[in-house]
N, C-alpha and C. Protein backbone atom coordinates (compact mmCIF):
# COMPACT_ATOMS: atom_id res chain seq x y z
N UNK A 1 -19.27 -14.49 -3.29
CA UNK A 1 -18.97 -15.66 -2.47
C UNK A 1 -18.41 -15.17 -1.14
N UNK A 2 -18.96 -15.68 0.05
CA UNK A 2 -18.36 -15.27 1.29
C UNK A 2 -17.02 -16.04 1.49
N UNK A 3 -16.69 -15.12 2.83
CA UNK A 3 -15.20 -15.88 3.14
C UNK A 3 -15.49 -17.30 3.52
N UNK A 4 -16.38 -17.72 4.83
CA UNK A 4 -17.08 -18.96 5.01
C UNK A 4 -17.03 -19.71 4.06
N UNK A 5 -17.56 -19.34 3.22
CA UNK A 5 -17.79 -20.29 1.76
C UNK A 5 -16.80 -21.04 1.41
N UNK A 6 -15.66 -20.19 0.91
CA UNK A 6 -14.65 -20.43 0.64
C UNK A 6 -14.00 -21.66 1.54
N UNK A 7 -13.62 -20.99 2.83
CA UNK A 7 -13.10 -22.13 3.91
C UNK A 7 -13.76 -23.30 3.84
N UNK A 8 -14.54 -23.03 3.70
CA UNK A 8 -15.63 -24.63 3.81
C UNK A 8 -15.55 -25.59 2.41
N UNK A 9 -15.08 -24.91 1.56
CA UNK A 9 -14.77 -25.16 0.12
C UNK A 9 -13.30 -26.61 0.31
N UNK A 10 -12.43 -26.00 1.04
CA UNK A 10 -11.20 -27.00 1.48
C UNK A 10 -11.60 -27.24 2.88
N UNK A 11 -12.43 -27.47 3.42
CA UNK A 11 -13.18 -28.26 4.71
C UNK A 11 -12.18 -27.61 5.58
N UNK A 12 -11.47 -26.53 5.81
CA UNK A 12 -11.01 -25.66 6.76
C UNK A 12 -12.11 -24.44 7.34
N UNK A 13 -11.81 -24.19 8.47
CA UNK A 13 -12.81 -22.94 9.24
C UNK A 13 -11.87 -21.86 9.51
N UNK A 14 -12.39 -20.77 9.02
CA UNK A 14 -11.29 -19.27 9.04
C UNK A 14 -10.98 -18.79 10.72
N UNK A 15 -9.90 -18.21 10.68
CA UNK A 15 -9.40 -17.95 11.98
C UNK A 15 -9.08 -16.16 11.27
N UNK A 16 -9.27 -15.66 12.55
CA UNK A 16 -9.56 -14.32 12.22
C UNK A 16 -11.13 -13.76 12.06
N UNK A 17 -10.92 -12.74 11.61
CA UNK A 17 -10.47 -12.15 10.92
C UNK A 17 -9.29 -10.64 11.79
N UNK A 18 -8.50 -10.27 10.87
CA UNK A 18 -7.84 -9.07 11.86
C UNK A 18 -7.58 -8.43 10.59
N UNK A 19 -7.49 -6.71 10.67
CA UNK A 19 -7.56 -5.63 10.04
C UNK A 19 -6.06 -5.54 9.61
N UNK A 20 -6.10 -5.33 8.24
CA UNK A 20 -4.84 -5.50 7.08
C UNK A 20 -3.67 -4.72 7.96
N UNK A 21 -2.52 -5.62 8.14
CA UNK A 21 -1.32 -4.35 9.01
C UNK A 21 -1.03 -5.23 9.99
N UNK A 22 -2.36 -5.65 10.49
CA UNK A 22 -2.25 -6.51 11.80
C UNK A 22 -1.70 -7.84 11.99
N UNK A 23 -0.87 -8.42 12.46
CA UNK A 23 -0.22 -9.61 13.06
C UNK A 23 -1.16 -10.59 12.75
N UNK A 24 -0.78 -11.58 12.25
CA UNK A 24 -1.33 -13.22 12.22
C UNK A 24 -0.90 -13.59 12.70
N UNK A 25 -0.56 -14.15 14.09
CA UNK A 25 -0.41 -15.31 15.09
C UNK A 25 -1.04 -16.82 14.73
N UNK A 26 0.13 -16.56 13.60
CA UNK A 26 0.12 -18.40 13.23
C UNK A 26 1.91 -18.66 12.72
N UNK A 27 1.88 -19.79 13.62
CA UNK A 27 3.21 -20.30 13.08
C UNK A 27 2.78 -21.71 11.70
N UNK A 28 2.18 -22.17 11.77
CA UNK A 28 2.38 -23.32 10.58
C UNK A 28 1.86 -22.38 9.37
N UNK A 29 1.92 -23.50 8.10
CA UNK A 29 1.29 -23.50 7.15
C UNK A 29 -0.06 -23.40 6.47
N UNK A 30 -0.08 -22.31 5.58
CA UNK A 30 -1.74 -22.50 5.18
C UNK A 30 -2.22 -21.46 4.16
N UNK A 31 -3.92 -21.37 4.53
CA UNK A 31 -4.05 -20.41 3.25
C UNK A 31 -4.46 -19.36 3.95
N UNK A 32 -4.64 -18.42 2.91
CA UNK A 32 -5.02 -17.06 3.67
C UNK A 32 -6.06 -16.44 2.41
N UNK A 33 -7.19 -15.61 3.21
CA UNK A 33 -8.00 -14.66 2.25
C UNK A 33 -8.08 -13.38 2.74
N UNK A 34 -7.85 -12.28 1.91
CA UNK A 34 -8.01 -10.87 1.90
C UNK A 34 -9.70 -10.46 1.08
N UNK A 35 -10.17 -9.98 1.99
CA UNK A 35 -11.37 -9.72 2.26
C UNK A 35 -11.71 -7.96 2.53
N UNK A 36 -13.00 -7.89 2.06
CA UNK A 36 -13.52 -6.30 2.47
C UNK A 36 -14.51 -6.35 3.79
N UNK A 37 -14.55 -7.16 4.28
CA UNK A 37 -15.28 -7.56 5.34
C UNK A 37 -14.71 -7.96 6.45
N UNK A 38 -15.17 -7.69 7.78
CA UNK A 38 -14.46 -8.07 8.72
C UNK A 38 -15.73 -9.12 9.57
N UNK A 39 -16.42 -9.95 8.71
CA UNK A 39 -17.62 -11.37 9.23
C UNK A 39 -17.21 -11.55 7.89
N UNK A 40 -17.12 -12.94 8.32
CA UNK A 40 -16.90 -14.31 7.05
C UNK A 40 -18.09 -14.20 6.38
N UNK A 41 -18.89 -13.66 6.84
CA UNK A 41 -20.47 -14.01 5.69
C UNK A 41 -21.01 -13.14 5.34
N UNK A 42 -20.53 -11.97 5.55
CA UNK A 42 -21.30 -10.80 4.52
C UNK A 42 -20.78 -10.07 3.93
N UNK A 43 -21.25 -9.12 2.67
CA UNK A 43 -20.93 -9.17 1.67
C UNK A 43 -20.87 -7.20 1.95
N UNK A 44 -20.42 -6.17 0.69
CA UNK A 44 -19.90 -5.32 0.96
C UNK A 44 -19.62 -4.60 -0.38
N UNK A 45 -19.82 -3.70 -0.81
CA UNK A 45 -19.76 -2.83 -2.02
C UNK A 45 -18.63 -2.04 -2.39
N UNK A 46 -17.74 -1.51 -2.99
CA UNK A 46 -16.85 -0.62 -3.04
C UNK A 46 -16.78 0.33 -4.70
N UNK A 47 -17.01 1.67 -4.57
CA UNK A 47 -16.91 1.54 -6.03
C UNK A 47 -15.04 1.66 -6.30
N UNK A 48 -15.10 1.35 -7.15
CA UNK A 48 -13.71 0.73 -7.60
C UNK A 48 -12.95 1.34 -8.89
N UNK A 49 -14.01 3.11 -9.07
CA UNK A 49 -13.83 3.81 -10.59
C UNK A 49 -12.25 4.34 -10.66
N UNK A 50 -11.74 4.11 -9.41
CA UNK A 50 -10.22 4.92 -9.39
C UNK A 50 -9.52 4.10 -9.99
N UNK A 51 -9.59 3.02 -10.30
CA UNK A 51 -8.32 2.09 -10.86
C UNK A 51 -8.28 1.67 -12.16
N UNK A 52 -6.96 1.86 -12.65
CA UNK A 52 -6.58 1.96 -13.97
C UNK A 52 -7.65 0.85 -14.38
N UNK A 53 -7.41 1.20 -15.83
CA UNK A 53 -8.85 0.34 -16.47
C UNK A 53 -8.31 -1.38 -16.81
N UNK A 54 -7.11 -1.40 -16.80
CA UNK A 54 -6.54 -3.00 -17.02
C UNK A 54 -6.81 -3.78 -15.51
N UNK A 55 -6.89 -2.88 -14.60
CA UNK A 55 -7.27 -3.52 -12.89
C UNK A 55 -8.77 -3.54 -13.18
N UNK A 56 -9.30 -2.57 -13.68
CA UNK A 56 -11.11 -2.67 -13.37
C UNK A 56 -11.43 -3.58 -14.08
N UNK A 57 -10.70 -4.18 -15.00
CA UNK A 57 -11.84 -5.34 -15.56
C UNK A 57 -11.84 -6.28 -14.90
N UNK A 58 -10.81 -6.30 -13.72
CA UNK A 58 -10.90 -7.55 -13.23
C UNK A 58 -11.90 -7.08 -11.64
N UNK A 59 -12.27 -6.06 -11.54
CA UNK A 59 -13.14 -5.87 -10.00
C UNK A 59 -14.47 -6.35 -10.34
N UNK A 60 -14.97 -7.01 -9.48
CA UNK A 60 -15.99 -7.54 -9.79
C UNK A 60 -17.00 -6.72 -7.93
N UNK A 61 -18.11 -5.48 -8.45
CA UNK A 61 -18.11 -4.81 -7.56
C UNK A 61 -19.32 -5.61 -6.27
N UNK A 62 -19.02 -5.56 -5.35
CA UNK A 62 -20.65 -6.46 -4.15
C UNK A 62 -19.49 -7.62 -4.15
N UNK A 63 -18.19 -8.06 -4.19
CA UNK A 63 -17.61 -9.22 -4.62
C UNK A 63 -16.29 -8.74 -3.38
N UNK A 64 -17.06 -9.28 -2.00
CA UNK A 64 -15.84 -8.90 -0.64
C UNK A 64 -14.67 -9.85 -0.70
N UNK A 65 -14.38 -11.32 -1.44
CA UNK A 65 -13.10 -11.78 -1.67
C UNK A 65 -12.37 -10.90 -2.80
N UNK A 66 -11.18 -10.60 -2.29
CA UNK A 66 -10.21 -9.91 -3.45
C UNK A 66 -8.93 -10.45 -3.60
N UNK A 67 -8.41 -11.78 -2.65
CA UNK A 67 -6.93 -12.23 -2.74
C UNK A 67 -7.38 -13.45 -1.72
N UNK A 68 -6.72 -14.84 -2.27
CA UNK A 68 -6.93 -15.89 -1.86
C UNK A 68 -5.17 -16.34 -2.45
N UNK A 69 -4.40 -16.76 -1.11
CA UNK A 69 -3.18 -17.03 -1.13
C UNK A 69 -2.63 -18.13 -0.37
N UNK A 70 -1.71 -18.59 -0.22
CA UNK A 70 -1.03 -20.14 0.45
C UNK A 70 0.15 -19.81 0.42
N UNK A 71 0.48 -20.58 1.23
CA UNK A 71 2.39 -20.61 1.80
C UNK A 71 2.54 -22.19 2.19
N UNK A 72 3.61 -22.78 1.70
CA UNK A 72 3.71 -24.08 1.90
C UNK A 72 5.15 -24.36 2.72
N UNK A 73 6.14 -23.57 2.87
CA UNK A 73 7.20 -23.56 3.33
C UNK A 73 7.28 -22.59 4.23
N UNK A 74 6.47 -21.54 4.75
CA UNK A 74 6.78 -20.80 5.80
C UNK A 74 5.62 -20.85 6.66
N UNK A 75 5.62 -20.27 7.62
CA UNK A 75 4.52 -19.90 9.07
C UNK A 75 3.30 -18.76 7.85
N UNK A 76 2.41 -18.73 8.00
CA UNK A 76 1.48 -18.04 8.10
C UNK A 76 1.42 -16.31 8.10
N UNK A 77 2.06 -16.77 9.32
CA UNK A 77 2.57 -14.67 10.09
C UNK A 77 3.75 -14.46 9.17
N UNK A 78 4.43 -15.33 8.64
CA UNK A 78 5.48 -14.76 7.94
C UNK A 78 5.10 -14.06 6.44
N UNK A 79 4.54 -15.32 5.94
CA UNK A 79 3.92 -14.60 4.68
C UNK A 79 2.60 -13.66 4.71
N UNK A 80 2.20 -13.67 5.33
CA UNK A 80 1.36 -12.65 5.26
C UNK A 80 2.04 -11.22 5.66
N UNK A 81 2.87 -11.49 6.89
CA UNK A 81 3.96 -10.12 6.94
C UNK A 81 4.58 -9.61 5.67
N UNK A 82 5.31 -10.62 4.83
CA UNK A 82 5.58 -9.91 3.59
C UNK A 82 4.77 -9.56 2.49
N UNK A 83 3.11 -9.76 3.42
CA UNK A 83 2.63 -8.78 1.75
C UNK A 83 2.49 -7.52 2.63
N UNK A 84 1.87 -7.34 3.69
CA UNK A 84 2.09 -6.05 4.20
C UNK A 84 3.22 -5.22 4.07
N UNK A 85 3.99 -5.56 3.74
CA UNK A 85 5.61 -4.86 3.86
C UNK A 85 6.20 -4.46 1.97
N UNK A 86 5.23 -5.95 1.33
CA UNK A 86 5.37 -5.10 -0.25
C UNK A 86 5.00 -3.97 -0.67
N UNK A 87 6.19 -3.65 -1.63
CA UNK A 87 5.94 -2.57 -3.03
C UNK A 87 4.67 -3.12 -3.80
N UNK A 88 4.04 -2.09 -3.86
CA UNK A 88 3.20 -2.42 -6.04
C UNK A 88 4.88 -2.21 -6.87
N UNK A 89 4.54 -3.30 -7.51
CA UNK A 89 5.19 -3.54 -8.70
C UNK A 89 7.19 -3.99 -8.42
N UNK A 90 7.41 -4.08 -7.28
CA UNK A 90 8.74 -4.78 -6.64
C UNK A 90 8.23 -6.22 -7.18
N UNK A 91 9.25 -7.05 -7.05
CA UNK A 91 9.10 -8.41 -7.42
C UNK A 91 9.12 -9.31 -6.20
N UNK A 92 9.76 -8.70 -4.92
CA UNK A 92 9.91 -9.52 -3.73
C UNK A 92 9.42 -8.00 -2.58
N UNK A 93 8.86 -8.74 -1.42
CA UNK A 93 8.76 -10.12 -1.18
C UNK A 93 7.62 -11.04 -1.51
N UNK A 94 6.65 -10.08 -2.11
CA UNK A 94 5.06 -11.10 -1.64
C UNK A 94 4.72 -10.27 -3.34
N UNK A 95 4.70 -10.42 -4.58
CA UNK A 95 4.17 -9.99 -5.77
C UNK A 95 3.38 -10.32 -5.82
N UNK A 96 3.08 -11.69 -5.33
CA UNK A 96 1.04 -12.53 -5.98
C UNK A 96 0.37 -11.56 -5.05
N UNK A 97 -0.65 -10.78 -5.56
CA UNK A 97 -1.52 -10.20 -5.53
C UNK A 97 -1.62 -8.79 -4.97
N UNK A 98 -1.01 -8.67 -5.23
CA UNK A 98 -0.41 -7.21 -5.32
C UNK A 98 -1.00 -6.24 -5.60
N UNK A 99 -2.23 -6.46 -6.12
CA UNK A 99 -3.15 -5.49 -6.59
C UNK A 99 -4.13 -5.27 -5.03
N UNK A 100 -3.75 -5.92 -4.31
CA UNK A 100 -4.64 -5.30 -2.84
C UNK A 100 -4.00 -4.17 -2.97
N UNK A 101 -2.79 -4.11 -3.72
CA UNK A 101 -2.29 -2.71 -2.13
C UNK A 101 -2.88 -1.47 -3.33
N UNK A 102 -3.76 -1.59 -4.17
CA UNK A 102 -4.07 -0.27 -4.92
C UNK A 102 -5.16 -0.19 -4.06
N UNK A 103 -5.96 -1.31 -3.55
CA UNK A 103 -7.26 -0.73 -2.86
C UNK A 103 -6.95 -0.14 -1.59
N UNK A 104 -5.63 0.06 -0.93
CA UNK A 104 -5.18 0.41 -0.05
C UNK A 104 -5.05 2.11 0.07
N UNK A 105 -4.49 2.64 -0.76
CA UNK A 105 -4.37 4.15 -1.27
C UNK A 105 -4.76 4.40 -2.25
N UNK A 106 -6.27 4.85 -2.49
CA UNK A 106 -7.18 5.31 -3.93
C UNK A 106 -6.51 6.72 -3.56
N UNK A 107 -6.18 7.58 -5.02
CA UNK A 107 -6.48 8.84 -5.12
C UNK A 107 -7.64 9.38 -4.23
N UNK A 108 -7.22 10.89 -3.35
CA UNK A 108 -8.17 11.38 -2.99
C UNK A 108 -9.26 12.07 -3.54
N UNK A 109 -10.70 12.14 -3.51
CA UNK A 109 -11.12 12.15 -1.93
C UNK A 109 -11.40 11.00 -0.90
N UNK A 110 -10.96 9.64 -2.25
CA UNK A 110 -11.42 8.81 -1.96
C UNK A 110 -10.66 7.60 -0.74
N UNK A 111 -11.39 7.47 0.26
CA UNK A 111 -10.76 6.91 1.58
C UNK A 111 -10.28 5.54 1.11
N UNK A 112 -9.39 5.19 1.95
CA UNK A 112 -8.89 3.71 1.55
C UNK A 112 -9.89 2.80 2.15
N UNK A 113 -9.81 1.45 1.22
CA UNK A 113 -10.75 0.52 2.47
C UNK A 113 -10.14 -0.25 3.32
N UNK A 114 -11.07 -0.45 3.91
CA UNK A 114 -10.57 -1.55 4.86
C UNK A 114 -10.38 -3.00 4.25
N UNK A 115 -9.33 -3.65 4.63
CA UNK A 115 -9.19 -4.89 4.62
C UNK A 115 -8.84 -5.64 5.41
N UNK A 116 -9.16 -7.25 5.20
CA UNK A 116 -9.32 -7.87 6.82
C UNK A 116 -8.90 -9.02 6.63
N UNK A 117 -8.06 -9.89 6.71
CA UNK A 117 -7.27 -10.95 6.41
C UNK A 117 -8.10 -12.17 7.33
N UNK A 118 -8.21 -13.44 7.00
CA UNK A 118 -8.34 -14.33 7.43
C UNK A 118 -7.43 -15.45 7.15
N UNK A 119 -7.46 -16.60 7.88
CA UNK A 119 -6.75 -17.45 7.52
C UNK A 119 -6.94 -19.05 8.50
N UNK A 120 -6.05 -19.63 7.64
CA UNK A 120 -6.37 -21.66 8.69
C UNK A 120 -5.22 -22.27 8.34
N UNK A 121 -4.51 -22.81 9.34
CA UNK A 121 -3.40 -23.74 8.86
C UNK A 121 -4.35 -24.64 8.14
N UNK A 122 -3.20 -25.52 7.55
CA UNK A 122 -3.73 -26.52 6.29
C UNK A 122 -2.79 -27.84 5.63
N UNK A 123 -3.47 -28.65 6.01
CA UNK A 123 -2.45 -29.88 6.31
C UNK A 123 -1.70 -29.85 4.87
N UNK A 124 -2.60 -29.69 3.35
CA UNK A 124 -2.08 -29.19 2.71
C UNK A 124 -2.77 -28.42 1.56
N UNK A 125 -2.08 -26.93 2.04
CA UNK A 125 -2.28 -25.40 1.24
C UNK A 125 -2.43 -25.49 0.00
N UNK A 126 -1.46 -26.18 -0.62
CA UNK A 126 -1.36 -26.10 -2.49
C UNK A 126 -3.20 -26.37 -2.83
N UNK A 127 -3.47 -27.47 -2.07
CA UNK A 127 -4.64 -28.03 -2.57
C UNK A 127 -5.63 -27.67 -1.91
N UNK A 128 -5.67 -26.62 -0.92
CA UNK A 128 -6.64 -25.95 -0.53
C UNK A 128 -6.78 -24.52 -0.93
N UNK A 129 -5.69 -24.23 -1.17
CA UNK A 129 -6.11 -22.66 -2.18
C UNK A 129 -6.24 -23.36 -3.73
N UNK A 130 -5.90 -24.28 -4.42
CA UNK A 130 -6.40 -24.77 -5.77
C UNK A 130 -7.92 -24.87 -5.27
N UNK A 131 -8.61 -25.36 -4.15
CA UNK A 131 -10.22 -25.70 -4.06
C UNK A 131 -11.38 -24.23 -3.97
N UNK A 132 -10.41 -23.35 -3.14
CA UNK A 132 -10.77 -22.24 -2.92
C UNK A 132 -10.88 -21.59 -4.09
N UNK A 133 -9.78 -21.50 -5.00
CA UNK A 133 -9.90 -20.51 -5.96
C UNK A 133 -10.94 -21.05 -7.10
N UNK A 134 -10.86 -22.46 -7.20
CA UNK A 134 -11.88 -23.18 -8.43
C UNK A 134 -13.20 -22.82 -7.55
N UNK A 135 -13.13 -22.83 -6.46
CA UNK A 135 -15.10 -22.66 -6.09
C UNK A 135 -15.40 -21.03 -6.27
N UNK A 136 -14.08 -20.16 -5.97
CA UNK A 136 -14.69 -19.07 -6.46
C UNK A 136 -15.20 -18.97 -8.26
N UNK A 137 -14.11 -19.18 -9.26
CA UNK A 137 -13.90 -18.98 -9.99
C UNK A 137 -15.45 -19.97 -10.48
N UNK A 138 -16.03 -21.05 -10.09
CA UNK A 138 -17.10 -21.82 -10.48
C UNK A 138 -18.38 -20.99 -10.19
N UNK A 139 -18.17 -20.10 -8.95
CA UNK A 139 -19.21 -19.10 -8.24
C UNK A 139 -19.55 -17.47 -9.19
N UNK A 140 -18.07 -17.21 -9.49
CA UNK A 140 -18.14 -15.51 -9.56
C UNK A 140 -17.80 -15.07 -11.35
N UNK A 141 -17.11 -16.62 -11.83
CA UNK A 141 -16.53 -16.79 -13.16
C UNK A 141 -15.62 -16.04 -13.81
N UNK A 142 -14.63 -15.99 -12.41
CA UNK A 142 -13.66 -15.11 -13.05
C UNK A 142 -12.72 -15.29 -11.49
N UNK A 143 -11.32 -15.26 -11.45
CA UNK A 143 -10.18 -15.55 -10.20
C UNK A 143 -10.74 -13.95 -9.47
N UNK A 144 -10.62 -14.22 -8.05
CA UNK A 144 -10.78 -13.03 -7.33
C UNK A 144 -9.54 -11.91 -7.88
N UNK A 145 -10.27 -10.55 -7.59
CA UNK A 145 -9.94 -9.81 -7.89
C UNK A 145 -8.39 -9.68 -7.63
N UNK A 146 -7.38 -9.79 -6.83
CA UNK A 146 -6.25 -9.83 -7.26
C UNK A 146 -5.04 -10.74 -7.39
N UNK A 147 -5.86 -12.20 -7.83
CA UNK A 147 -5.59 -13.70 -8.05
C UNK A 147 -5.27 -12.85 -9.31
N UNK A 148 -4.00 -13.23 -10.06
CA UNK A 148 -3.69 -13.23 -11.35
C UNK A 148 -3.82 -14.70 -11.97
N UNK A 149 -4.20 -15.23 -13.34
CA UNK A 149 -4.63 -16.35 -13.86
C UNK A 149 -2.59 -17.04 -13.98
């Protein structure tokens, strides 16, 4: 499922995309998707053999959504700043989905990927990442890769 897809899923249009690290210049509320792609509409391969085997069952490989998230009480740039700034396996600040940051540093030789954040304010988030994640989950049959159920 593309990023497009998705947005269009809660009748929002993605803003971005900008390379994982990088600043979101958004002050309101909304959702956000972590992506292997830096175009909303195409799609992208990774093999994914480095990660413990309780993470690989959930990679689903040719499958460029990997984290679909919302913030209902802060700016945008804020929460997305605190997943950049999380630990794996800390509890604060940003734990939901946490499993990006393994695709971030694979054991060598293997290069990290790229990731590319998008995002849309959203009059309201709760119910636009609930639309997002049911159209993936209706599409791919299973929560993006580091959506925990």
């Amino acid at each position: 499922m593309t990023v497009a897809e998705l947005f269009d899923e809660a009748g929002l249009s993605p803003c971005g995309p900008v390379l994982w690290g990088t600043r979101v210049r958004e002050s309101r509320p909304g959702v956000y998707v972590v992506a292997l792609v830096g175009e909303a509409t195409l799609g992208c391969s990774v093999d994914a053999e480095f990660l413990e085997p309780d993470e690989r069952k959930r990679w689903r490989p040719d499958e460029p959504v990997v984290y679909i998230g919302q913030t209902t009480r802060q700016a945008l740039a804020g929460r997305v700043s605190q997943f950049y700034r999380h630990k794996y396996g800390a509890r604060s600040p940003h734990s939901g989905g946490e499993a990006v940051k393994l695709l971030l540093s694979p054991p060598s030789p293997r290069p990290p990927c790229n990731l590319w954040v998008y995002w849309s304010p959203a009059p309201d988030p709760y119910d636009a990442e609930l639309l997002m994640i049911c159209a993936f989950r209706r599409r791919v049959g299973q929560l993006p890769f580091a959506n925990r159920g």
